[in-house]
N, C-alpha and C. Protein backbone atom coordinates (compact mmCIF):
# COMPACT_ATOMS: atom_id res chain seq x y z
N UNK A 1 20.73 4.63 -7.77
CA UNK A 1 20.44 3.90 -6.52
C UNK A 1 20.39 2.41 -6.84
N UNK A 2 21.52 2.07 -6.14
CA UNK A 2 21.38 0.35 -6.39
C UNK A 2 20.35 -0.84 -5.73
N UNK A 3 19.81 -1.38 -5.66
CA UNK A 3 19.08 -2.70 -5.04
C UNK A 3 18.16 -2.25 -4.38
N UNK A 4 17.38 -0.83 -5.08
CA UNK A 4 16.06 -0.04 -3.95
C UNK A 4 15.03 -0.95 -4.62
N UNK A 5 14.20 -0.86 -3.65
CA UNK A 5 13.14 -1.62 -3.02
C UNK A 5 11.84 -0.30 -3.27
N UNK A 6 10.56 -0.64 -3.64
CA UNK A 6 10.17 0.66 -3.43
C UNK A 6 8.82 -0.29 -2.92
N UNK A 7 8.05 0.73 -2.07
CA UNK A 7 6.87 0.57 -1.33
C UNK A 7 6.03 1.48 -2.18
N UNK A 8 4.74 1.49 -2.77
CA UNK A 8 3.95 2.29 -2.86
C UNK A 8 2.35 2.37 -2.10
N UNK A 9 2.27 3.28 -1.75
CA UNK A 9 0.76 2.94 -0.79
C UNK A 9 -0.48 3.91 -2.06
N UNK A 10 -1.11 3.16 -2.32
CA UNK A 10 -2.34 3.87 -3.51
C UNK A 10 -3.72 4.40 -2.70
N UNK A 11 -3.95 6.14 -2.95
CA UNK A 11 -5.14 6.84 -2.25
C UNK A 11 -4.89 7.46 -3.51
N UNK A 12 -5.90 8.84 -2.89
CA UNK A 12 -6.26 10.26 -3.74
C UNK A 12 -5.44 11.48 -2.67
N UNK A 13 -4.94 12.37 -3.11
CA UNK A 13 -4.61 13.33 -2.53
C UNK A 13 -5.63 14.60 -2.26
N UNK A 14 -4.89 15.13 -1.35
CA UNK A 14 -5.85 16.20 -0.91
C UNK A 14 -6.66 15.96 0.30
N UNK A 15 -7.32 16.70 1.18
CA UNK A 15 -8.04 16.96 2.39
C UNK A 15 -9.23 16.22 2.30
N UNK A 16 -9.73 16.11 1.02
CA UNK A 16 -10.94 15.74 0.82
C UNK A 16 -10.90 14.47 1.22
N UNK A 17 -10.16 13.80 0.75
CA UNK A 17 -9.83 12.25 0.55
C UNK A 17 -9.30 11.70 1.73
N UNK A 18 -8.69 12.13 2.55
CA UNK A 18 -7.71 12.04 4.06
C UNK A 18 -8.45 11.43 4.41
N UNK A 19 -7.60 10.14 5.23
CA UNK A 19 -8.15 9.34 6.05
C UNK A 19 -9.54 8.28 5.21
N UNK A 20 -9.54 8.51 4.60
CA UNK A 20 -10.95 7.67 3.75
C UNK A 20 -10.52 6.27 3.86
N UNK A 21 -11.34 5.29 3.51
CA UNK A 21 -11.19 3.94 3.23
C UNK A 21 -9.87 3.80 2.22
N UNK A 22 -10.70 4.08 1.13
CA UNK A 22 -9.63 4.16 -0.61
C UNK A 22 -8.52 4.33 -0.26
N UNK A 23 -7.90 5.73 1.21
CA UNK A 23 -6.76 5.94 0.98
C UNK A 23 -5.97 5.32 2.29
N UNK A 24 -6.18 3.43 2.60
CA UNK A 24 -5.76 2.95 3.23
C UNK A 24 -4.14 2.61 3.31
N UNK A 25 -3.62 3.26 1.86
CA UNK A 25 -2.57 2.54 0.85
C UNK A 25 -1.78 3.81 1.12
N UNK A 26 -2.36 5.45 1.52
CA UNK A 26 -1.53 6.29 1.74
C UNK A 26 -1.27 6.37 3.52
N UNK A 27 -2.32 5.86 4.21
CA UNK A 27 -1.90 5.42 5.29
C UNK A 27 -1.35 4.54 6.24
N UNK A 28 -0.71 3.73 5.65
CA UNK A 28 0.12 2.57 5.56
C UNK A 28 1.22 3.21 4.84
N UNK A 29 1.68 4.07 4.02
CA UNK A 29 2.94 5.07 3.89
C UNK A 29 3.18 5.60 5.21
N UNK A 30 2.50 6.47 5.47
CA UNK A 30 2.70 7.31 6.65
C UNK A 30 2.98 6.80 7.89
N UNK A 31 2.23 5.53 7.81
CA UNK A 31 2.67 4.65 9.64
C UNK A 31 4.12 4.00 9.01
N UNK A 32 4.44 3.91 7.28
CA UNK A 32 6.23 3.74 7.46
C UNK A 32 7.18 4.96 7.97
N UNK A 33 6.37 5.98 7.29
CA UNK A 33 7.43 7.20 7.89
C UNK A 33 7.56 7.45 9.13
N UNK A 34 6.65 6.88 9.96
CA UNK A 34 6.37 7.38 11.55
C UNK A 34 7.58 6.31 11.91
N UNK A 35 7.78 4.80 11.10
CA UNK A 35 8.17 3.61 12.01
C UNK A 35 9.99 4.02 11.88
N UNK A 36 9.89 5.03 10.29
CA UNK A 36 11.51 4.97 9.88
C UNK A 36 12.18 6.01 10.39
N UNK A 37 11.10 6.84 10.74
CA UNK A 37 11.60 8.61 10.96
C UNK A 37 12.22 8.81 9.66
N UNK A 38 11.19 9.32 8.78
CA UNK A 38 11.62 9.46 7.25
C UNK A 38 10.34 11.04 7.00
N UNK A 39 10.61 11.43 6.18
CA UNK A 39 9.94 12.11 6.12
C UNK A 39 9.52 12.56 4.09
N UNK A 40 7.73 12.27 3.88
CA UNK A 40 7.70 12.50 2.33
C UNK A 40 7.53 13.80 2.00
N UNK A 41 8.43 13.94 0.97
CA UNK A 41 8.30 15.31 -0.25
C UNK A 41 7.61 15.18 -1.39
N UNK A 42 7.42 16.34 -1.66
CA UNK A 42 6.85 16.21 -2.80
C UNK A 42 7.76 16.50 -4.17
N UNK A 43 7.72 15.64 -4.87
CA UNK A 43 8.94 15.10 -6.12
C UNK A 43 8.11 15.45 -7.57
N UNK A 44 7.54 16.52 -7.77
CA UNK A 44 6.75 16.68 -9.00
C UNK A 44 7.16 15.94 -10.59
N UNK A 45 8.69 15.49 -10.67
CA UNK A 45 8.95 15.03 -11.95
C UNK A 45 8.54 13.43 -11.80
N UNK A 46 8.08 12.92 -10.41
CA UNK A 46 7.29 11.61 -10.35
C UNK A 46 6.15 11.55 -10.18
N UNK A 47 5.46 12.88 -9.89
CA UNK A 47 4.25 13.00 -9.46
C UNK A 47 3.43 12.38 -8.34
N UNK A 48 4.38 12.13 -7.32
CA UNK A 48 4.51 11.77 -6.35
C UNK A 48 5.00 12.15 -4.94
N UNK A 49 4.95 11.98 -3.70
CA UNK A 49 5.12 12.43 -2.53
C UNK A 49 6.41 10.95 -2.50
N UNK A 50 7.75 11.20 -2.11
CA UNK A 50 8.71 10.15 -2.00
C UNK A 50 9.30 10.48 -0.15
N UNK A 51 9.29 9.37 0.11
CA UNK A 51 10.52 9.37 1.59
C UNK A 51 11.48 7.91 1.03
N UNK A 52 12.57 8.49 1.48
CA UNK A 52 13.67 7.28 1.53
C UNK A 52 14.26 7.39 2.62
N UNK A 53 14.51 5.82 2.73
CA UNK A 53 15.55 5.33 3.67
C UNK A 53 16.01 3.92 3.70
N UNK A 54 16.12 2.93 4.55
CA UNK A 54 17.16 1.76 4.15
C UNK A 54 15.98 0.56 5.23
N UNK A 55 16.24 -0.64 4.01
CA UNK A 55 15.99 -1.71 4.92
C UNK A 55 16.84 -2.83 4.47
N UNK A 56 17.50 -3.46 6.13
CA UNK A 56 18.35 -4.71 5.41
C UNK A 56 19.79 -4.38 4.91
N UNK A 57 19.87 -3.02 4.48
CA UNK A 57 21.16 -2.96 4.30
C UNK A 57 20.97 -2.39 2.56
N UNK A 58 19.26 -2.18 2.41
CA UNK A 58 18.90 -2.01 0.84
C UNK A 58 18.11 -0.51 1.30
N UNK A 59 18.31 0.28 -0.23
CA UNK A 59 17.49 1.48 0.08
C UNK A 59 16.32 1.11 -0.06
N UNK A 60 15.62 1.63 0.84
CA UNK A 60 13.39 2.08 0.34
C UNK A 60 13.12 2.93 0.34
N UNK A 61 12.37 2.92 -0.70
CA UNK A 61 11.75 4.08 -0.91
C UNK A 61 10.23 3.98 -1.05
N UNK A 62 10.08 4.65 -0.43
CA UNK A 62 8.05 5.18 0.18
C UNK A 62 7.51 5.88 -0.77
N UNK A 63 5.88 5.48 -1.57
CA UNK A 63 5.54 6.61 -2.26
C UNK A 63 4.22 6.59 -1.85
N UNK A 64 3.62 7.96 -2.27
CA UNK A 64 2.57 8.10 -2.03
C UNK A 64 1.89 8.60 -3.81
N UNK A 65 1.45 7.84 -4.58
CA UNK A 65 1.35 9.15 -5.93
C UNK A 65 0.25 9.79 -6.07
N UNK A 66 0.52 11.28 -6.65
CA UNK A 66 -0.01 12.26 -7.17
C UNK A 66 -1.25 12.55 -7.87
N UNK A 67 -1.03 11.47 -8.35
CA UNK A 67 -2.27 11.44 -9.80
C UNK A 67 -3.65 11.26 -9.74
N UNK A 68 -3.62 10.69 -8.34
CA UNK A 68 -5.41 10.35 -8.28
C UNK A 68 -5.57 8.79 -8.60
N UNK A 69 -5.96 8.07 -7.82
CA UNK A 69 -6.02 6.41 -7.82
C UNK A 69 -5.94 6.34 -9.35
N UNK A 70 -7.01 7.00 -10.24
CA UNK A 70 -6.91 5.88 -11.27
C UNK A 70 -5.99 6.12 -12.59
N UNK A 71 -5.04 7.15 -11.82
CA UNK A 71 -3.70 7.05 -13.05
C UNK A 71 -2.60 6.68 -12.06
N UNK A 72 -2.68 5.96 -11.21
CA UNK A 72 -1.60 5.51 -10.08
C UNK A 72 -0.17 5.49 -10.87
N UNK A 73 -0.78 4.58 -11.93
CA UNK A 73 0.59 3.89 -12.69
C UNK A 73 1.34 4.81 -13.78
N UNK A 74 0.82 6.02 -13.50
CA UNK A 74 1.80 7.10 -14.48
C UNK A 74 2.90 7.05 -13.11
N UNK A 75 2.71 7.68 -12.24
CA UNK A 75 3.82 7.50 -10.74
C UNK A 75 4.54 6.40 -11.02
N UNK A 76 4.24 5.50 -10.77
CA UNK A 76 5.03 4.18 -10.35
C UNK A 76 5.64 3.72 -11.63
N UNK A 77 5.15 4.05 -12.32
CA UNK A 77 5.76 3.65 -13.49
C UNK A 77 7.66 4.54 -13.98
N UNK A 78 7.20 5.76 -13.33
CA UNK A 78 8.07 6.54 -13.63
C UNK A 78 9.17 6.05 -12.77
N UNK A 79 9.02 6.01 -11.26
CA UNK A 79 10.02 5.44 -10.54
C UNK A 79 10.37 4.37 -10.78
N UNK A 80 9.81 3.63 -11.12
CA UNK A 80 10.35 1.99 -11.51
C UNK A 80 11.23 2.77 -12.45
N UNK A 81 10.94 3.09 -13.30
CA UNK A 81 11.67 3.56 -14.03
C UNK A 81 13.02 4.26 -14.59
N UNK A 82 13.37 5.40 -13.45
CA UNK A 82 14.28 6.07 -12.83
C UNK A 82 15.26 5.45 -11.85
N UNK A 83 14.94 4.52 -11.13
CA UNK A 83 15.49 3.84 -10.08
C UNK A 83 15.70 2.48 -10.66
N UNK A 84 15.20 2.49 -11.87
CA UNK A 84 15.38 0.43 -12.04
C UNK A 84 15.33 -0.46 -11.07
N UNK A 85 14.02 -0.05 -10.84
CA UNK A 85 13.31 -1.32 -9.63
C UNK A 85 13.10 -2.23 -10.38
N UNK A 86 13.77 -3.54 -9.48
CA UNK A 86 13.04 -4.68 -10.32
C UNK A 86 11.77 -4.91 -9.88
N UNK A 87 11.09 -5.50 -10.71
CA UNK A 87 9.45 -5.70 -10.33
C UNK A 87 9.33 -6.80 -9.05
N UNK A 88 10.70 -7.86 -8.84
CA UNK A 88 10.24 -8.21 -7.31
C UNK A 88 10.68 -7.51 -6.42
N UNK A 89 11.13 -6.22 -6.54
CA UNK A 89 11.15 -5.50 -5.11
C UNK A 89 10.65 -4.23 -5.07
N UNK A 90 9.25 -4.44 -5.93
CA UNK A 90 8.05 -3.78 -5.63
C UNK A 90 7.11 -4.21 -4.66
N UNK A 91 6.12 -3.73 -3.97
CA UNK A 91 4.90 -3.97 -3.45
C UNK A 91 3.81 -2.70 -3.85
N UNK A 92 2.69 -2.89 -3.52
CA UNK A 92 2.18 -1.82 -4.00
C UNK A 92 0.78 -2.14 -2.51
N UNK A 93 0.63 -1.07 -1.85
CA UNK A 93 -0.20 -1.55 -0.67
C UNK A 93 -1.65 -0.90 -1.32
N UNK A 94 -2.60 -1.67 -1.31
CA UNK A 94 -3.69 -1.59 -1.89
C UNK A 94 -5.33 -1.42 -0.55
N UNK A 95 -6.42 -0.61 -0.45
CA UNK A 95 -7.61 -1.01 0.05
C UNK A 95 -8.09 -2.07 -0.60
N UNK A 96 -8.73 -3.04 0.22
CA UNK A 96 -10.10 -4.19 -0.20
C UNK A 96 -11.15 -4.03 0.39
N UNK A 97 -12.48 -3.91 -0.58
CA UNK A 97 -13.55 -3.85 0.10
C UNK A 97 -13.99 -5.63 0.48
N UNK A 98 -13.27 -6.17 -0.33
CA UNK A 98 -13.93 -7.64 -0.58
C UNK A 98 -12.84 -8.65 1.14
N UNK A 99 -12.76 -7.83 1.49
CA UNK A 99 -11.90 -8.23 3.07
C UNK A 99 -12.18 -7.72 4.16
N UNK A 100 -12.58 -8.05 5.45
CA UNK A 100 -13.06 -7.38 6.10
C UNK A 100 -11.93 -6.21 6.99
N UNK A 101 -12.43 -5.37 7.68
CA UNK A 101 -11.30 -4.71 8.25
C UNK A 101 -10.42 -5.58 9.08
N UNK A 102 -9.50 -5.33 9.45
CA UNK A 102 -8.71 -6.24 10.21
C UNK A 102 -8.22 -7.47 9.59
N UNK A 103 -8.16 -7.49 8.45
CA UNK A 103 -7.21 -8.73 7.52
C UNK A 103 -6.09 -8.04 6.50
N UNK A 104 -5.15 -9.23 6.55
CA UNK A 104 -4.53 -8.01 5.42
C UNK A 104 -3.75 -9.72 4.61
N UNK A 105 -3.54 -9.34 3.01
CA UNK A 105 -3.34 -10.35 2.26
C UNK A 105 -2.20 -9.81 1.37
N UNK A 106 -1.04 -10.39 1.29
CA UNK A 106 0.10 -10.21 0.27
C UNK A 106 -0.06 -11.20 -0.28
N UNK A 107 0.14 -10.64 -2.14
CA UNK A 107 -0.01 -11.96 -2.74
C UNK A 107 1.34 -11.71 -4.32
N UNK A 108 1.85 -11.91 -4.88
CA UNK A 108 3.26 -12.00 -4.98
C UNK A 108 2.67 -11.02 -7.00
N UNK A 109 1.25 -11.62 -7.04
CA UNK A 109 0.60 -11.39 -8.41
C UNK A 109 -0.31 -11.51 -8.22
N UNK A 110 -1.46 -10.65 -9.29
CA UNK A 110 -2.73 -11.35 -9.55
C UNK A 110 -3.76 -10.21 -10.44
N UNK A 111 -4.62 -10.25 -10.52
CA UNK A 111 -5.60 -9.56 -11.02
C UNK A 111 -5.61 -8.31 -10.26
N UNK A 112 -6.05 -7.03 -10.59
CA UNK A 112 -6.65 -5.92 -10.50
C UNK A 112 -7.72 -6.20 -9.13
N UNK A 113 -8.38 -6.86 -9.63
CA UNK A 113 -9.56 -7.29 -8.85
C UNK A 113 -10.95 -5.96 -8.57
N UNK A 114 -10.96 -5.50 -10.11
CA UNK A 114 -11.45 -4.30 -10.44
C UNK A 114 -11.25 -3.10 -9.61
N UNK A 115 -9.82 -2.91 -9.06
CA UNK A 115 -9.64 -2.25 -8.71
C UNK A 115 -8.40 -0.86 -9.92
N UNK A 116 -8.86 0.33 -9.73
CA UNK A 116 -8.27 0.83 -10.89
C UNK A 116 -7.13 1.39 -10.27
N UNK A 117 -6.91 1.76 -9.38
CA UNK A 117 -5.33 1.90 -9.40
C UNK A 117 -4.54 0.55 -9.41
N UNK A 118 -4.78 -0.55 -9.10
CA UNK A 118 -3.73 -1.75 -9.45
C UNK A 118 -4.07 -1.73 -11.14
N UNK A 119 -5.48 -1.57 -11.54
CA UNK A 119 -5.19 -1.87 -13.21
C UNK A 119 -4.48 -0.82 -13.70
N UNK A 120 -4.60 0.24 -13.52
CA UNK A 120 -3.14 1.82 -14.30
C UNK A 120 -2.12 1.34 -13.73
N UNK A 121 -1.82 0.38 -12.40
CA UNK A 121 0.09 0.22 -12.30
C UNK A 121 -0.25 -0.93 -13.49
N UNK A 122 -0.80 -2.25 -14.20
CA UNK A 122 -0.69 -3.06 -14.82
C UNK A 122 -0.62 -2.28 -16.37
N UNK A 123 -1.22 -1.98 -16.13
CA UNK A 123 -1.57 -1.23 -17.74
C UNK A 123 0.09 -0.27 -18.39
N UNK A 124 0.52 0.19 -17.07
CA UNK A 124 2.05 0.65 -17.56
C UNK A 124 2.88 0.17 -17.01
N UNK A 125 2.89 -0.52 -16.22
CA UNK A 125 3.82 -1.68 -16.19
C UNK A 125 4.07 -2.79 -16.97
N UNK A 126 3.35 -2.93 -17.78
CA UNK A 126 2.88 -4.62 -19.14
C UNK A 126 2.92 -5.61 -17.99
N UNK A 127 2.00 -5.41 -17.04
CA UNK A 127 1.51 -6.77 -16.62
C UNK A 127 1.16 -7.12 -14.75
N UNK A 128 0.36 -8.15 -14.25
CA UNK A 128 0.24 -8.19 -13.35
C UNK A 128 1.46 -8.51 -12.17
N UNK A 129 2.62 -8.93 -12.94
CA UNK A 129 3.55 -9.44 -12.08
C UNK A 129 3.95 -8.53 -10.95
N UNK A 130 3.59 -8.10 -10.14
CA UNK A 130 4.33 -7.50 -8.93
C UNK A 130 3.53 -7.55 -7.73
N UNK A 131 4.20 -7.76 -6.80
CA UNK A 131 3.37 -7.87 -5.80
C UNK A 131 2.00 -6.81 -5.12
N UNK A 132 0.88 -7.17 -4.31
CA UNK A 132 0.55 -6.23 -3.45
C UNK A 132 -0.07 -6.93 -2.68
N UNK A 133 -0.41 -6.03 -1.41
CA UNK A 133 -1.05 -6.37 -0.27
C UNK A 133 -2.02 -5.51 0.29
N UNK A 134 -3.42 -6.53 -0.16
CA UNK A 134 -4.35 -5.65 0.53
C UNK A 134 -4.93 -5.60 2.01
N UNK A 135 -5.23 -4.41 2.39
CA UNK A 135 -5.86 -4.02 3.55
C UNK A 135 -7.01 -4.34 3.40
N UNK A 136 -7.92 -5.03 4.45
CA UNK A 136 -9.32 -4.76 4.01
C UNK A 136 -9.91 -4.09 4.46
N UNK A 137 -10.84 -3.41 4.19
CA UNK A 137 -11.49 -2.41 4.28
C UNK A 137 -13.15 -2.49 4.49
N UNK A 138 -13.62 -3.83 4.53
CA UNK A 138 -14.82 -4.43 4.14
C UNK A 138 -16.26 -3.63 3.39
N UNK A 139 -17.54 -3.74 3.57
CA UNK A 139 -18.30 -3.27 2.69
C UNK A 139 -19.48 -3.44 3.95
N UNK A 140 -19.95 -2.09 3.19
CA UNK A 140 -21.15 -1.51 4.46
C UNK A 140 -22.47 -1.99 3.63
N UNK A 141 -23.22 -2.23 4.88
CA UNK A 141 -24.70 -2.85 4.56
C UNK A 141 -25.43 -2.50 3.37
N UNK A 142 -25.30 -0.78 3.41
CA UNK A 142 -25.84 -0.68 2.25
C UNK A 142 -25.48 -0.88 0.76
N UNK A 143 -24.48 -1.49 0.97
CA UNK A 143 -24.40 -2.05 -0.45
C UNK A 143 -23.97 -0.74 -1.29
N UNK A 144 -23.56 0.55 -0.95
CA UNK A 144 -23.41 1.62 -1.80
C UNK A 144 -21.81 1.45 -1.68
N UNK A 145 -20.84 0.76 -2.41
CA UNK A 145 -19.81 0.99 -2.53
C UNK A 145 -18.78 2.07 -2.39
N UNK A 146 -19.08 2.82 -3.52
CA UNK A 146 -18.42 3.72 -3.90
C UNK A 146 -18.42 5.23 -2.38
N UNK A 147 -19.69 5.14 -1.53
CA UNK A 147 -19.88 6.09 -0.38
C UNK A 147 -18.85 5.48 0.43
N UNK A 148 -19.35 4.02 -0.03
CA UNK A 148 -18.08 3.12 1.32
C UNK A 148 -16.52 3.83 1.33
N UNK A 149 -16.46 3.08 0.57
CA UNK A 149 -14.93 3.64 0.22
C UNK A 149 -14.33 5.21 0.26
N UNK A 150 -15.05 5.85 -0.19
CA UNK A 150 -14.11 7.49 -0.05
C UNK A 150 -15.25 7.87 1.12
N UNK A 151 -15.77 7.11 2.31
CA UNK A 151 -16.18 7.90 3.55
C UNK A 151 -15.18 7.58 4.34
N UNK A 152 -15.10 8.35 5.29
CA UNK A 152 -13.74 8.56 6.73
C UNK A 152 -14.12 6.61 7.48
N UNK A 153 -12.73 6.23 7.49
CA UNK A 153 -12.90 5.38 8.94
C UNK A 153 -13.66 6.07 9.85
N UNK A 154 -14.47 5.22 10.22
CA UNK A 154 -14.79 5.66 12.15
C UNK A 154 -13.80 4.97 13.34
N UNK A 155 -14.08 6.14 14.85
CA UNK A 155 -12.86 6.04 15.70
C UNK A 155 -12.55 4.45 16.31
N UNK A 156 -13.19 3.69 16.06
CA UNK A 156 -13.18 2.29 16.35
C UNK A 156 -12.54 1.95 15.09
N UNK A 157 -12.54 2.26 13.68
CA UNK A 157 -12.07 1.33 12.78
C UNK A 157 -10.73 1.94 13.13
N UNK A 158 -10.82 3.67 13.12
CA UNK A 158 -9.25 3.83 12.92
C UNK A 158 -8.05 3.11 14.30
N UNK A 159 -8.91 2.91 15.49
CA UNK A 159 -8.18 1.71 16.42
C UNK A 159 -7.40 0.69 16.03
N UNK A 160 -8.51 -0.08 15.18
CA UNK A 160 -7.77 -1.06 14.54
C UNK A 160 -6.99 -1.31 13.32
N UNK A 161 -7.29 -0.13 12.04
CA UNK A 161 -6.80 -0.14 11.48
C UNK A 161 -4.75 0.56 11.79
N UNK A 162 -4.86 0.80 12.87
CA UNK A 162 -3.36 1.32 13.41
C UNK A 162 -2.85 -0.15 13.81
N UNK A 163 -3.42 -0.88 14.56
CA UNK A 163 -3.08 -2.28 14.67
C UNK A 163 -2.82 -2.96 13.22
N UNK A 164 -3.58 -2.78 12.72
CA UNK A 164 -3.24 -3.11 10.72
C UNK A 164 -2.08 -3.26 10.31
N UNK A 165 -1.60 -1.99 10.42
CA UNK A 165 -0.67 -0.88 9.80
C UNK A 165 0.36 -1.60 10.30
N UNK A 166 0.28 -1.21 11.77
CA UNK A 166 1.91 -2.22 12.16
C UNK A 166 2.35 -3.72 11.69
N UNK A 167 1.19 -4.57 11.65
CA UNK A 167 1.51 -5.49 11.07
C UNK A 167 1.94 -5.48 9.58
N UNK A 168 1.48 -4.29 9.01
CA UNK A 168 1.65 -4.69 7.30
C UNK A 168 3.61 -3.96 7.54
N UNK A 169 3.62 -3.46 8.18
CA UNK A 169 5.05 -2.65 8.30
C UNK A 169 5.87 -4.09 8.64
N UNK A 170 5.48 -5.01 9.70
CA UNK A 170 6.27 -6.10 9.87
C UNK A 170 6.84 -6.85 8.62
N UNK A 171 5.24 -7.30 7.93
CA UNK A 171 5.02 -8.40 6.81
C UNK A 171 5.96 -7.98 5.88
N UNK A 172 6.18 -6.11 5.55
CA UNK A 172 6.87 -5.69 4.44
C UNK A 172 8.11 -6.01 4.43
N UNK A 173 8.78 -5.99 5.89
CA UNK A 173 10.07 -6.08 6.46
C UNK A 173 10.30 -7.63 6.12
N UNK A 174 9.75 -8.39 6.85
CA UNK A 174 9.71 -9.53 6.74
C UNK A 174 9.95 -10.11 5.01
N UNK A 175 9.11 -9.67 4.19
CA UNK A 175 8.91 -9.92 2.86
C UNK A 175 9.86 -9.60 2.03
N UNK A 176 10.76 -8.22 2.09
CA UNK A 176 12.08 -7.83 2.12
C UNK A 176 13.58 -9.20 2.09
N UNK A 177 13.52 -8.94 3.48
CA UNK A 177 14.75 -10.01 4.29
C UNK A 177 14.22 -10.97 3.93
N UNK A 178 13.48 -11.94 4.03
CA UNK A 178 13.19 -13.46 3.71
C UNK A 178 12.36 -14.17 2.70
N UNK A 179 11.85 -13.12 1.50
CA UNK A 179 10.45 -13.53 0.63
C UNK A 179 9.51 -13.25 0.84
N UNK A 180 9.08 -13.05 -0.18
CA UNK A 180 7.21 -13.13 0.03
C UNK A 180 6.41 -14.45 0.53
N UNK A 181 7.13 -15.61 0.32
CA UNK A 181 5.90 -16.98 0.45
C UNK A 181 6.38 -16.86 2.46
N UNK A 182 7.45 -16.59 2.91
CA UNK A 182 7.74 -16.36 4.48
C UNK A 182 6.38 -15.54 4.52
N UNK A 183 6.98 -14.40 4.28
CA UNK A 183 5.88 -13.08 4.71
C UNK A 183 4.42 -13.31 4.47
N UNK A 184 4.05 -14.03 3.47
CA UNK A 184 2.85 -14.18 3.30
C UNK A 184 1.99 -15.87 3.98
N UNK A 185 2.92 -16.22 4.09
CA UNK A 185 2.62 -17.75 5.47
C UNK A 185 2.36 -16.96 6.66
N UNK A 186 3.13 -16.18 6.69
CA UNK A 186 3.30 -15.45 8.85
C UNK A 186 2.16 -14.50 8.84
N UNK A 187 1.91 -14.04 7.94
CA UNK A 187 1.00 -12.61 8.54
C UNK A 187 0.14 -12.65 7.60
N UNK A 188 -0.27 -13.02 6.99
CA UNK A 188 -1.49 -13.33 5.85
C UNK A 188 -2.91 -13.47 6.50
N UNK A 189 -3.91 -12.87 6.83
CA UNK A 189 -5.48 -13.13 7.62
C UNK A 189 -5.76 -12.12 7.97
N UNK A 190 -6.26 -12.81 9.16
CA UNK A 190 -7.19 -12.19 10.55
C UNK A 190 -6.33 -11.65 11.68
N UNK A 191 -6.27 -10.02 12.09
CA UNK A 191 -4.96 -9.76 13.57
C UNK A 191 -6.02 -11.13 14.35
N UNK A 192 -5.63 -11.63 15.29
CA UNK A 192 -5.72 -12.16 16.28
C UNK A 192 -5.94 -11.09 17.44
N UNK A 193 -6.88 -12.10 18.26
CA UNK A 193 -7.58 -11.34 19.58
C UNK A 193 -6.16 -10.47 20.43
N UNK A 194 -4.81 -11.28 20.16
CA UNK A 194 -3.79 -10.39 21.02
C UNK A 194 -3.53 -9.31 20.20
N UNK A 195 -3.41 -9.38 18.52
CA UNK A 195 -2.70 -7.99 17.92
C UNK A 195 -4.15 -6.88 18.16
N UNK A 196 -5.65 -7.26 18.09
CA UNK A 196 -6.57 -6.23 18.42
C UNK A 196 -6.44 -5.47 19.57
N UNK A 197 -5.88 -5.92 20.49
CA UNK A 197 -5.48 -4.76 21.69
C UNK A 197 -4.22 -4.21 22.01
C-alpha cells in the first residue's frame, strides 16, 4: 500500500471499557467509520481491529489496537511497519484528563505527558516524533484519576463529546490535505457556543 496514512485511536478493549473516558481514542475511530462507511475487523497478526479506506486520493487506514492501552505500541508499531507509514502520516488520537471536555489539541510531537499508551507507541517507535491529538476529557473533583478515566461518559458529556468527534474527523481531514500547522491553527481549543449545539 502506497502513501497510507494511518489513524490510530488508543482505548482498552472489551465491554468493560466501552464508552469510558480512556477509550475516547477508540471512539473517535468509530465516528470515522460511521463518517467513511468503513467498517473494522479484527486483524490478529496486528493485534488490532483495522478499517480502510481513502482520503485525498491516499489510502487510511483506521485502528483500533488490541493490546490494552499500555502496550498500544506493539500494534502500531507493527503497522507502521507492514505498511511503511511514514511517521508524518501518522496521528495517534489520544484522551486528556489535563483538558477539559470539549477541547481538542493536535500537536505534530511531544511528550507522553504520562500518558502510557503514547509512551509504548514512543518506546517502539524510537521516539516522540509523530503526531497526536488529544481529546479532553477533563478531571473530576475528586481528584481520583484513575475512577475518572475508565468511568462511562455521562448523557450530557456523550452530547458533546459527538460534537468533539466531528470536529476531530474535520481537523484529521484537514491535517491530511493541507498540514498539521493549517489543521492545528483552525481547530485547535474550545467547540464554540455554535459547534455545542
Amino acid at each position: 500500500m502506497q502513501d497510507a496514512s494511518l489513524v490510530v485511536g488508543l482505548g482498552n478493549p472489551g465491554d468493560k471499557y466501552r464508552e469510558t473516558r480512556h477509550n475516547a481514542g477508540f471512539l473517535a475511530i468509530d465516528r470515522f467509520c460511521q463518517h467513511f462507511r468503513c467498517e473494522l475487523k479484527a486483524e490478529p497478526k496486528f493485534d488490532a481491529r483495522l478499517a480502510r479506506t481513502s482520503i485525498g486520493g491516499r489510502q487510511l487506514i483506521l485502528c483500533q489496537p488490541q493490546t490494552y492501552m499500555n502496550a498500544s505500541g506493539q500494534s502500531v508499531s507493527k503497522i507502521v511497519g507492514f505498511y511503511k507509514v511514514e511517521i508524518g502520516n501518522l496521528i495517534v488520537v489520544v484522551d486528556d484528563a489535563d483538558l477539559d471536555l470539549g477541547v481538542i489539541r493536535l500537536r505534530q510531537r511531544g511528550s507522553s505527558g504520562g500518558h502510557n499508551g503514547l509512551k509504548s507507541i514512543a518506546s517502539l517507535l524510537g521516539g516522540d516524533d509523530y503526531a497526536r491529538l488529544k481529546i479532553g476529557i477533563g478531571r473530576h473533583d475528586s481528584g481520583v484519576l484513575h475512577d475518572h478515566v475508565l468511568g462511562r461518559f455521562e448523557t450530557g458529556e456523550m452530547n458533546l463529546l459527538e460534537r468533539v468527534l466531528d470536529k476531530v474527523i474535520d481537523q484529521v481531514q484537514i491535517a491530511f490535505s493541507d498540514g498539521l500547522e493549517v489543521a492545528m491553527s483552525r481547530f485547535n481549543g474550545r467547540l464554540t457556543t455554535e459547534e455545542r449545539e
